[in-house]
Each structure stands twice: as structure tokens, then as C-alpha cells.
N, C-alpha and C. Protein backbone atom coordinates (compact mmCIF):
# COMPACT_ATOMS: atom_id res chain seq x y z
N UNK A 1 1.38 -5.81 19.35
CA UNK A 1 2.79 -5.52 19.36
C UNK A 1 3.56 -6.74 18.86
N UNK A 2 4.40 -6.37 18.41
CA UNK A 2 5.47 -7.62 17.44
C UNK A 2 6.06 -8.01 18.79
N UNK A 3 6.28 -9.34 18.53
CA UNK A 3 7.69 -9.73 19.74
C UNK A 3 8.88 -10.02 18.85
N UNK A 4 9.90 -9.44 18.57
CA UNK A 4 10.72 -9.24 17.56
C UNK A 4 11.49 -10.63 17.66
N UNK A 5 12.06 -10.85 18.69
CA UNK A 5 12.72 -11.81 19.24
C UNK A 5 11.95 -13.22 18.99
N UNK A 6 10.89 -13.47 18.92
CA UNK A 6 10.34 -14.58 18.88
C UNK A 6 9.57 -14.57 17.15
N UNK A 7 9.77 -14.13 16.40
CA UNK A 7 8.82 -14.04 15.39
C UNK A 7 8.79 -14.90 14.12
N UNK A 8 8.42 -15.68 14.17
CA UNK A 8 8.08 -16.79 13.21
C UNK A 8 6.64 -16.68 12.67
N UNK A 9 7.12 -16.94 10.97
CA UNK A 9 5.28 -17.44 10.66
C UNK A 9 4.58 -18.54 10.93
N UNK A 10 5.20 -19.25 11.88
CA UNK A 10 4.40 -20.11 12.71
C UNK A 10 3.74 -20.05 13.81
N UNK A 11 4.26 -18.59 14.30
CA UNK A 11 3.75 -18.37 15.83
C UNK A 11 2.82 -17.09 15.48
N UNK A 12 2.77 -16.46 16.60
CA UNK A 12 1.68 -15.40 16.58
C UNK A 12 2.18 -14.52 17.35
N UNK A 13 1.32 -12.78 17.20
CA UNK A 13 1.81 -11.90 17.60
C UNK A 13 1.27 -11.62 19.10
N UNK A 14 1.80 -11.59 20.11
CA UNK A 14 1.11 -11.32 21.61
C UNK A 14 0.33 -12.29 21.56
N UNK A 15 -0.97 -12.27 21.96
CA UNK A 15 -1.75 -13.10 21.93
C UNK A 15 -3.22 -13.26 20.86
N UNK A 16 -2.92 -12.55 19.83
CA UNK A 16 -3.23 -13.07 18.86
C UNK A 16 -3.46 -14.26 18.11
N UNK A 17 -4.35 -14.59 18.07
CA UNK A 17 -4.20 -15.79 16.69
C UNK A 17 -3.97 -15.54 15.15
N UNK A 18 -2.98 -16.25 14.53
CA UNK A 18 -2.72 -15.80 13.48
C UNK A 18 -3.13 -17.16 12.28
N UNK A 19 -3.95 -16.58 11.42
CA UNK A 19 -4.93 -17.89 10.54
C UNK A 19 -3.84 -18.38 9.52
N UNK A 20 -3.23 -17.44 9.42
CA UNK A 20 -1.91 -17.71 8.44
C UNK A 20 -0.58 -17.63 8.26
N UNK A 21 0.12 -17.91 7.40
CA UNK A 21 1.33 -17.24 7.44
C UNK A 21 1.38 -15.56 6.10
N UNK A 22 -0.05 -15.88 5.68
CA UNK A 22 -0.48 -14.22 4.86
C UNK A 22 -0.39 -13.26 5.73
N UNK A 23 -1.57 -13.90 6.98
CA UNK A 23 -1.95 -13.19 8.06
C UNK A 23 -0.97 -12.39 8.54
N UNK A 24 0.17 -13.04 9.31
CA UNK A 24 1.25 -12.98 9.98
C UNK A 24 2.06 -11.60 8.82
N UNK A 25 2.16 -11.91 7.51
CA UNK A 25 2.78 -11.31 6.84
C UNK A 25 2.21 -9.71 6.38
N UNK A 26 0.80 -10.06 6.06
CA UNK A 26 0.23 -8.61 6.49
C UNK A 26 0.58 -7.55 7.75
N UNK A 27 0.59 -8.55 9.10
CA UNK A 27 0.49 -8.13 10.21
C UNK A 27 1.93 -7.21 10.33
N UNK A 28 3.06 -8.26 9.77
CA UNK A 28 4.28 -7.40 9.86
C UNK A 28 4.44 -6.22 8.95
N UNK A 29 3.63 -6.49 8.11
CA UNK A 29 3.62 -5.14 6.84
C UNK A 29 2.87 -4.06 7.45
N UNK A 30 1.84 -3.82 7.93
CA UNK A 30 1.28 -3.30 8.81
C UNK A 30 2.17 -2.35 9.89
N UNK A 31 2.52 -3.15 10.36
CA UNK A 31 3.59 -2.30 11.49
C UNK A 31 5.05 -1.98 10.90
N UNK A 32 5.32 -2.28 9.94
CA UNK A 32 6.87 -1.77 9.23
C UNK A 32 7.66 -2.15 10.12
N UNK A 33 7.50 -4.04 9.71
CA UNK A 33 8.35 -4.70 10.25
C UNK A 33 9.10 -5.39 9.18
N UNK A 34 10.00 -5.10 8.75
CA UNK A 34 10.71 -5.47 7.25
C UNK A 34 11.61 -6.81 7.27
N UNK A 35 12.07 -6.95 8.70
CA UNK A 35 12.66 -8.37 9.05
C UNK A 35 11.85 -8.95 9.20
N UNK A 36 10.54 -9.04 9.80
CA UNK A 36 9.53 -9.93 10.08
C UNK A 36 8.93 -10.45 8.49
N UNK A 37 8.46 -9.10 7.44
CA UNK A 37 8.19 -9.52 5.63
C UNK A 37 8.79 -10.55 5.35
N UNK A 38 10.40 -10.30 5.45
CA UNK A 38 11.61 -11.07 4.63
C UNK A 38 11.01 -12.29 5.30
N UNK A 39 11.34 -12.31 6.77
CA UNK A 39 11.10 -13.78 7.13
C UNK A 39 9.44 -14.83 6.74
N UNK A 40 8.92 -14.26 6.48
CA UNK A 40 7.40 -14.41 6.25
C UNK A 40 7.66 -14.63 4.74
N UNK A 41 7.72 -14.23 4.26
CA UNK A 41 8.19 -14.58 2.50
C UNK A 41 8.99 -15.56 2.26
N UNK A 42 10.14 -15.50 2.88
CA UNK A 42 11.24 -16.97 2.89
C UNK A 42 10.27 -18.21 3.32
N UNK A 43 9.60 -17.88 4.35
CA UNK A 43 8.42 -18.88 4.51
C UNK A 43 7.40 -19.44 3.71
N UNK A 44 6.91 -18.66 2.77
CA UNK A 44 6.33 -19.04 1.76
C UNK A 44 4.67 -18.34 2.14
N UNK A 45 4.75 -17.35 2.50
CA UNK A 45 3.62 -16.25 2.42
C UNK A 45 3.38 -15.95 1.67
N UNK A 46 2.40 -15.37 1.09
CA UNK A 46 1.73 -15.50 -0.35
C UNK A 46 1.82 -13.39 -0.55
N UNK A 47 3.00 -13.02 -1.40
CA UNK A 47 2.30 -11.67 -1.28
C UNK A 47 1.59 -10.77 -2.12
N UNK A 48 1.02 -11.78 -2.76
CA UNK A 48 -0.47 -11.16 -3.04
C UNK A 48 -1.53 -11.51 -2.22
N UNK A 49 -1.53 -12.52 -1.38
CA UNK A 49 -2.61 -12.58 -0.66
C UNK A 49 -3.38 -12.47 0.38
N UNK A 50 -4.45 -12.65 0.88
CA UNK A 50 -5.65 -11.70 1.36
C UNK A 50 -5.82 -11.63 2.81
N UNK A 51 -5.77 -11.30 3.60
CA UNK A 51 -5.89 -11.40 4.83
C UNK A 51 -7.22 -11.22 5.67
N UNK A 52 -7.69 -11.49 6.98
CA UNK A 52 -9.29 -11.68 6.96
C UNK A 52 -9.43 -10.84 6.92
N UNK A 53 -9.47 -9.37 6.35
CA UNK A 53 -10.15 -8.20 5.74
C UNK A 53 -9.97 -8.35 4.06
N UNK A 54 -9.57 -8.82 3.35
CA UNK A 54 -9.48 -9.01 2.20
C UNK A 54 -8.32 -7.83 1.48
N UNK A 55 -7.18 -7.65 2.32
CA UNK A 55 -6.88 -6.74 1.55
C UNK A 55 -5.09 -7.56 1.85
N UNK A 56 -4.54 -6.81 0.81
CA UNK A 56 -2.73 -7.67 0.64
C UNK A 56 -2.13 -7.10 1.68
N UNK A 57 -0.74 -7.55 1.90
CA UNK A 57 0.31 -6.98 2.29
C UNK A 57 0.43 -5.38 1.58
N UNK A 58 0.46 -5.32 0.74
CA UNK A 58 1.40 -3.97 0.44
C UNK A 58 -0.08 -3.00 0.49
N UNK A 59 -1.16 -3.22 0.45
CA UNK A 59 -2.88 -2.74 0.72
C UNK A 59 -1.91 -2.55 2.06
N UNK A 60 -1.80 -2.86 2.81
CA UNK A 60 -1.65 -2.35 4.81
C UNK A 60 -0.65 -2.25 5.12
N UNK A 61 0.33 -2.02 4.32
CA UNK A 61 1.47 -1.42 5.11
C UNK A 61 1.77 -0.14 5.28
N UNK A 62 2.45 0.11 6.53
CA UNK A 62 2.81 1.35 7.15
C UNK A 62 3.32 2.17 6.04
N UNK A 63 2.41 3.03 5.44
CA UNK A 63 2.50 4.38 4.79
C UNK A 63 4.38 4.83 5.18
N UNK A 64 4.83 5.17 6.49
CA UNK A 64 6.42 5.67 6.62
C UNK A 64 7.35 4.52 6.01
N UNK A 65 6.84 3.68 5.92
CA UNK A 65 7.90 2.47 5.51
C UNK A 65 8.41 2.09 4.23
N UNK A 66 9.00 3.02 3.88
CA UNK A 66 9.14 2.31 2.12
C UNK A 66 9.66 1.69 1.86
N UNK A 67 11.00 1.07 2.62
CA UNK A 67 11.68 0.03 2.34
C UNK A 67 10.70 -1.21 2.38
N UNK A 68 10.06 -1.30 3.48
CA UNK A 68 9.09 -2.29 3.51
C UNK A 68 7.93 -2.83 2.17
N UNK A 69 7.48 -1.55 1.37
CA UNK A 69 6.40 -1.28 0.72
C UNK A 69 7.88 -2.05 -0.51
N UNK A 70 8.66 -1.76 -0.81
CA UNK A 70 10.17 -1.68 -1.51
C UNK A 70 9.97 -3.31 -1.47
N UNK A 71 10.43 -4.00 -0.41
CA UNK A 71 10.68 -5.08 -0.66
C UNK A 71 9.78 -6.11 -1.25
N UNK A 72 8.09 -5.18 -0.50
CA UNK A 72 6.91 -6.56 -1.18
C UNK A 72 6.65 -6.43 -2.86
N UNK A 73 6.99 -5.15 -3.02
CA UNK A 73 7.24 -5.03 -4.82
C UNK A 73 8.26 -5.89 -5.32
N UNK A 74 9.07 -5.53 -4.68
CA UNK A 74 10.46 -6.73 -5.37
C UNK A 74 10.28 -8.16 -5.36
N UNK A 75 9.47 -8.39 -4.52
CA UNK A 75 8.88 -9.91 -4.07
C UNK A 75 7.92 -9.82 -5.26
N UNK A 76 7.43 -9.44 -6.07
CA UNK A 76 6.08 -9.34 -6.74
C UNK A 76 4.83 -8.80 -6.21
N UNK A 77 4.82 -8.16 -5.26
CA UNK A 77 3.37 -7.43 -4.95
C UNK A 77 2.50 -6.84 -6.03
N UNK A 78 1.43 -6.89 -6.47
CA UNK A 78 0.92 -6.15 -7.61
C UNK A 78 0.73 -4.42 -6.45
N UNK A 79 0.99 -3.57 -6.99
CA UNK A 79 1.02 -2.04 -6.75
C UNK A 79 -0.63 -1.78 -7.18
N UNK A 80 -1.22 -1.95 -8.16
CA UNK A 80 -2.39 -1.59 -8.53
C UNK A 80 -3.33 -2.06 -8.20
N UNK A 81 -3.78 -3.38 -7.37
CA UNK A 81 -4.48 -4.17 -6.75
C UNK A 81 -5.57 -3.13 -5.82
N UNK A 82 -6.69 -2.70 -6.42
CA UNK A 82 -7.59 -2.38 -5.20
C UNK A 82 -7.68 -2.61 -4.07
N UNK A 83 -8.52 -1.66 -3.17
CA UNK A 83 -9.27 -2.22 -1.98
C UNK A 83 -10.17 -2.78 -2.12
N UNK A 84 -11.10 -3.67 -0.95
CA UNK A 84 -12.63 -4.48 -1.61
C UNK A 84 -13.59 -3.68 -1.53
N UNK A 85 -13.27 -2.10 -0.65
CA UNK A 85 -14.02 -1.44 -0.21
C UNK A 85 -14.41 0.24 -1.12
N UNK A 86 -13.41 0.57 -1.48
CA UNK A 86 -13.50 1.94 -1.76
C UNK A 86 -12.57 2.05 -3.24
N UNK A 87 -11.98 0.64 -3.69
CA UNK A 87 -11.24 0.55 -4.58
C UNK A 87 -10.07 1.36 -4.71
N UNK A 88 -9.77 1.94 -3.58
CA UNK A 88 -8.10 2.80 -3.41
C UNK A 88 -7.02 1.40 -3.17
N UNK A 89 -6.33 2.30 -4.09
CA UNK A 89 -4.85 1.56 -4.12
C UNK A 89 -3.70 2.11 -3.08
N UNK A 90 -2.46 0.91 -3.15
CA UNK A 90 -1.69 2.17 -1.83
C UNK A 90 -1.04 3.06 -2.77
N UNK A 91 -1.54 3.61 -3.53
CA UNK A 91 -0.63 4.79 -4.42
C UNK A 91 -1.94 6.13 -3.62
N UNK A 92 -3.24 5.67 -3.81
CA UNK A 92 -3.95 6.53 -3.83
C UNK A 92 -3.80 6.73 -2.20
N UNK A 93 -3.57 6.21 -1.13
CA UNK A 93 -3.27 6.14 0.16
C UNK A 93 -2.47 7.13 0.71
N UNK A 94 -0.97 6.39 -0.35
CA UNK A 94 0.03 7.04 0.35
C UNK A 94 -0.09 9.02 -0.40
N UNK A 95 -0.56 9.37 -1.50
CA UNK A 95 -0.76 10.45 -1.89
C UNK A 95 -2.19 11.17 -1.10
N UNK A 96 -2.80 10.48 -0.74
CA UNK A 96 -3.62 11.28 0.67
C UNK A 96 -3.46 11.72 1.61
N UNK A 97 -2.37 10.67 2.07
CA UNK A 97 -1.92 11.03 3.29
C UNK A 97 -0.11 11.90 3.39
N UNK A 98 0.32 12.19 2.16
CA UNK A 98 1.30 12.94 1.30
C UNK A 98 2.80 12.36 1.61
N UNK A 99 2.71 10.89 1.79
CA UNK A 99 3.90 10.31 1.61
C UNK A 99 4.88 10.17 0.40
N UNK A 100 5.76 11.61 -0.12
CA UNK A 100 6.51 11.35 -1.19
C UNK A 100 7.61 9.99 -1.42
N UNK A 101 8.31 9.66 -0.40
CA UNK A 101 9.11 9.00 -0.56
C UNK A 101 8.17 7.70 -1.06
N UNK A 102 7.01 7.15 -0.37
CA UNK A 102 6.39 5.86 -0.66
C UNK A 102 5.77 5.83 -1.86
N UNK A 103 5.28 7.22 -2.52
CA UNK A 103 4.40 7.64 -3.72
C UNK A 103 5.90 7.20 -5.01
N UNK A 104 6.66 7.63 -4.39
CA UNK A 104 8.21 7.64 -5.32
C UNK A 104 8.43 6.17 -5.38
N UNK A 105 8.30 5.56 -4.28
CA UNK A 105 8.68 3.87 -4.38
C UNK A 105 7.69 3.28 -5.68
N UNK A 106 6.96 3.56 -5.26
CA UNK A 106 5.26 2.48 -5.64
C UNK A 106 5.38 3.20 -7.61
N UNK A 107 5.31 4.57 -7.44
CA UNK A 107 5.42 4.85 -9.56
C UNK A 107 6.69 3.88 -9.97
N UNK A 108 7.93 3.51 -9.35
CA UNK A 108 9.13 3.23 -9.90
C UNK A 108 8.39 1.90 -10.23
N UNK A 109 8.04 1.33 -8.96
CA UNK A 109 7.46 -0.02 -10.00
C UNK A 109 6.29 -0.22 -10.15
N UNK A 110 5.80 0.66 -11.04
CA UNK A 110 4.70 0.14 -11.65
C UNK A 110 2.95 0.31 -11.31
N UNK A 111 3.05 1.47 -9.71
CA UNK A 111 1.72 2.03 -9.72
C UNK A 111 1.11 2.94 -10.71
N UNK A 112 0.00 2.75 -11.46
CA UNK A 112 -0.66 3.65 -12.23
C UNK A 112 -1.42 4.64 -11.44
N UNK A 113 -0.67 5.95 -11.39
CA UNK A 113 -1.25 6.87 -11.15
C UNK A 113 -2.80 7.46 -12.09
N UNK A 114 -2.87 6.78 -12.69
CA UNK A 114 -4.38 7.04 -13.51
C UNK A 114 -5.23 6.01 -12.99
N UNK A 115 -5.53 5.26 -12.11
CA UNK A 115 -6.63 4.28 -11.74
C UNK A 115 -7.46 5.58 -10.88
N UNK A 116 -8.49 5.20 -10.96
CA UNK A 116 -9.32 5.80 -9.99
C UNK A 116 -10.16 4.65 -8.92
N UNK A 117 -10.71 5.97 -7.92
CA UNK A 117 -10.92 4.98 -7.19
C UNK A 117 -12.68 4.55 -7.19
N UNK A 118 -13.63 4.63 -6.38
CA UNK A 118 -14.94 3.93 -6.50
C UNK A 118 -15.44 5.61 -6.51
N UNK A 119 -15.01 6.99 -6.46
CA UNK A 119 -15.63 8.00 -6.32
C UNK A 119 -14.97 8.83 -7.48
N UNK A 120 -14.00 8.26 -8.20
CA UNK A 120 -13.56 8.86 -9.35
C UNK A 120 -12.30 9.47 -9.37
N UNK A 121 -11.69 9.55 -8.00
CA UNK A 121 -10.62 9.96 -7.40
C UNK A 121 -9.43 9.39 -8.00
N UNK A 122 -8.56 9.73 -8.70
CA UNK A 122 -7.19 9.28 -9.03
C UNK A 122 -6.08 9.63 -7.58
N UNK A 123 -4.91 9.32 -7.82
CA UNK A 123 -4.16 9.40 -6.28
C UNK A 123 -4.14 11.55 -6.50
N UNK A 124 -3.53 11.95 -7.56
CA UNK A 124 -3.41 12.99 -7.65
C UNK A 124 -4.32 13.96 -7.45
N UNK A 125 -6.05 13.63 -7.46
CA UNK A 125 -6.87 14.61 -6.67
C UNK A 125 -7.15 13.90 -5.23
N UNK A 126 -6.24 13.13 -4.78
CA UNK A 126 -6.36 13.29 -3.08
C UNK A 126 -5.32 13.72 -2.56
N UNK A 127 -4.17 13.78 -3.28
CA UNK A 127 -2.92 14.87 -2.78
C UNK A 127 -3.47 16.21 -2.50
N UNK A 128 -3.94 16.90 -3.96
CA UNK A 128 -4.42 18.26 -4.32
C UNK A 128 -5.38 18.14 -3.07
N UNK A 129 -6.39 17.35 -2.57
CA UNK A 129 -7.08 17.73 -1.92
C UNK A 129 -6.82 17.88 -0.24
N UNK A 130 -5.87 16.95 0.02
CA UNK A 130 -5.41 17.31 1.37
C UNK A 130 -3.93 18.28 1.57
N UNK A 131 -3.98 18.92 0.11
CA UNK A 131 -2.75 20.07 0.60
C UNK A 131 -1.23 19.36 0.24
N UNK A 132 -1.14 18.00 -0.31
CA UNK A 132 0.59 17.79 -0.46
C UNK A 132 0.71 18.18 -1.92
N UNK A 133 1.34 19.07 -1.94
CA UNK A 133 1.59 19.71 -3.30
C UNK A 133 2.81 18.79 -4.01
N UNK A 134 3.86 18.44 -3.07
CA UNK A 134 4.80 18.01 -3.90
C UNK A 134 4.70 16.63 -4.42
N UNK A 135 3.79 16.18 -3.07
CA UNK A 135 3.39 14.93 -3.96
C UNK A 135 2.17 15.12 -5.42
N UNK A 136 1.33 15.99 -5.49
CA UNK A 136 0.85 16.62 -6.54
C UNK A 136 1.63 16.53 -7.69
N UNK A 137 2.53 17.76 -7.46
CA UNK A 137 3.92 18.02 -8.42
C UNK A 137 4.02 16.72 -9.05
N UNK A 138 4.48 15.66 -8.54
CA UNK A 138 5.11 14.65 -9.09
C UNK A 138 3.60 13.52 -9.26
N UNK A 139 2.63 13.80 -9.40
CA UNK A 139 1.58 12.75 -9.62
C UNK A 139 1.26 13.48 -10.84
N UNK A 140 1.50 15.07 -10.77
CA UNK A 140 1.06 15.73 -12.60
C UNK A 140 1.56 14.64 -13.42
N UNK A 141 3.24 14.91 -13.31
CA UNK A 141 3.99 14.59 -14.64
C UNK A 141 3.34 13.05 -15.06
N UNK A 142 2.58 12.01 -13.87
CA UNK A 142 2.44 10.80 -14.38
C UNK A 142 1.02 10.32 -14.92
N UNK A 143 0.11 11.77 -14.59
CA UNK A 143 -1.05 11.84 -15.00
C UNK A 143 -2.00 11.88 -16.68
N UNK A 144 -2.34 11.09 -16.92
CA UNK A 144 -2.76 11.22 -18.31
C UNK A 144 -3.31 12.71 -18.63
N UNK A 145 -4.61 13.05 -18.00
CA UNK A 145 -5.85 13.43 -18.62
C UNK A 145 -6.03 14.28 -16.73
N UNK A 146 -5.47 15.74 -16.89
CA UNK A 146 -5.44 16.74 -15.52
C UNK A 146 -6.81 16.69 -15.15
N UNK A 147 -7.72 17.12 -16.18
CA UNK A 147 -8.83 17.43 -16.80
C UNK A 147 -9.94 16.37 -16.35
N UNK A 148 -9.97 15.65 -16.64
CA UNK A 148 -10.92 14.16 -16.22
C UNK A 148 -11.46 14.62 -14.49
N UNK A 149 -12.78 14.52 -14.90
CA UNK A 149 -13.26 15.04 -13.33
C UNK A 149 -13.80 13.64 -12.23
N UNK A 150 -13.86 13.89 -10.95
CA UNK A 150 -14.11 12.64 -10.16
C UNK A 150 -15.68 12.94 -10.34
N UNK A 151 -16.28 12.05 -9.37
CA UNK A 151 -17.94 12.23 -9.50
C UNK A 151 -18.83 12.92 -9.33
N UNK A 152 -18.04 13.82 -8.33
CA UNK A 152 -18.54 15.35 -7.95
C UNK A 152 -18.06 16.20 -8.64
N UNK A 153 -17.33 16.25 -10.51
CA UNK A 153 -17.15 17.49 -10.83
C UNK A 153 -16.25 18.13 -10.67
N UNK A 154 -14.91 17.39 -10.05
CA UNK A 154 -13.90 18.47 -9.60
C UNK A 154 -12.57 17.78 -10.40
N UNK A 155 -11.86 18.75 -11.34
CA UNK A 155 -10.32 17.85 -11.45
C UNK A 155 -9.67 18.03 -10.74
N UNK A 156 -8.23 17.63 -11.07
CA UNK A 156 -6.85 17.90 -10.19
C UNK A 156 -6.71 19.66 -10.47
């Protein structure tokens, strides 16, 4: 849990140890804490960088949060930056889990809806596949190639 009141990238969350001020800055991205980002960035948090799972700030932030996801782009977040694990991006994330508003943030600047992921998956056949159509809808128009199948054979 954040202690809102006390939150510096010098300190730590509850009783947590925090290895960084990345750390710290992930941690607030994570929970869609957008005053805690700002302050963590003014600090000189790195937001491209890695946290002890190897993945960024804008990799772990709270899917509902777009202002949050909003601000680490404006800061320079790279949008297209893999996972270390499955090579999903948060485009391919937030269209799984059928967050339009965050899918809408992340194309404005600069997510490529054509990356795939380590199974061949673009964001637009994990919309189609868990049922968000409208996020679908709007991953067509940015889609190269509908057609292009993942590894099992299936397009959008």
C-alpha cells in the first residue's frame, strides 16, 4: 500500500525495501499513483528503466490508469518496449484485457499495433480473442496485414 502522505523516492512503500528510485517509480505506476510518477521523475527516475523483474514503468502500470500510462509517454516512455518474458507490450495488455481508453492513449503516441508477441499474437488477436470488440474495431484500422496468422494458425 502507498503511504500517500509520506512518499518520496527516497523512502519506501510500508515496509518494503525499495532498491531504487526506478523501483519506487514502477511501484507507483503499478498502483496508478500519478502524483507519486510525477514525483519520482522530478527525482530523476529513469523511465525507461528496469525494475527487479526487468520490466519498465509503463510494462506495469495499472491497465485503468491512463493518465498515468499518459504521463510516462510524455516523459519519454518507449510504448513498444517488450516484456523479458512473453514479449507483450502494454498495447498488447491493455487490448487483452479490453482497455479502450489506455489502447487509445498508447496508439496516439506511438504503440505499434503490428508487433507481435513471442506466440505471434499482435494486440488485435488478443482483443478478438477475449471478446473486446471495440477495442478490435479500433486495432483493425491500425493493423497492417488482418490476414497474418499467430503460431497456431489463427488471424484476427
Amino acid at each position: 500500500m502507498i503511504q500517500k502522505s509520506t512518499f518520496s523516492c527516497t523512502y519506501s512503500f510500508s515496509r518494503m525495501a525499495v532498491r531504487s528510485q526506478t523501483e519506487l517509480l514502477c511501484s507507483a505506476s503499478a498502483n496508478g499513483y500519478l502524483a507519486g510518477v510525477k514525483q519520482c521523475l522530478q527525482n530523476g527516475a529513469e523511465v525507461n528503466g528496469y525494475n527487479a523483474h526487468g520490466r519498465t514503468p509503463l510494462q506495469v502500470v495499472k491497465l485503468g490508469c491512463p493518465a498515468v500510462a499518459l504521463y510516462l509517454l510524455e516523459s519519454g516512455a518507449d510504448p513498444n518496449r517488450p516484456d523479458p518474458v512473453h514479449q507483450l507490450t502494454v498495447l498488447h495488455d491493455a487490448a487483452r484485457d479490453g482497455y479502450l481508453d489506455m489502447v487509445q492513449v498508447l496508439v496516439k503516441h506511438g504503440a505499434d499495433a503490428n508487433l507481435m508477441d513471442d506466440r505471434g499474437n499482435r494486440p488485435v488477436h488478443l482483443a478478438v480473442q477475449e471478446g473486446h470488440m471495440e477495442v478490435a474495431r479500433l486495432l483493425v484500422e491500425l493493423t497492417a496485414n488482418l490476414g497474418l496468422e499467430d503460431h497456431e494458425g489463427h488471424s484476427a
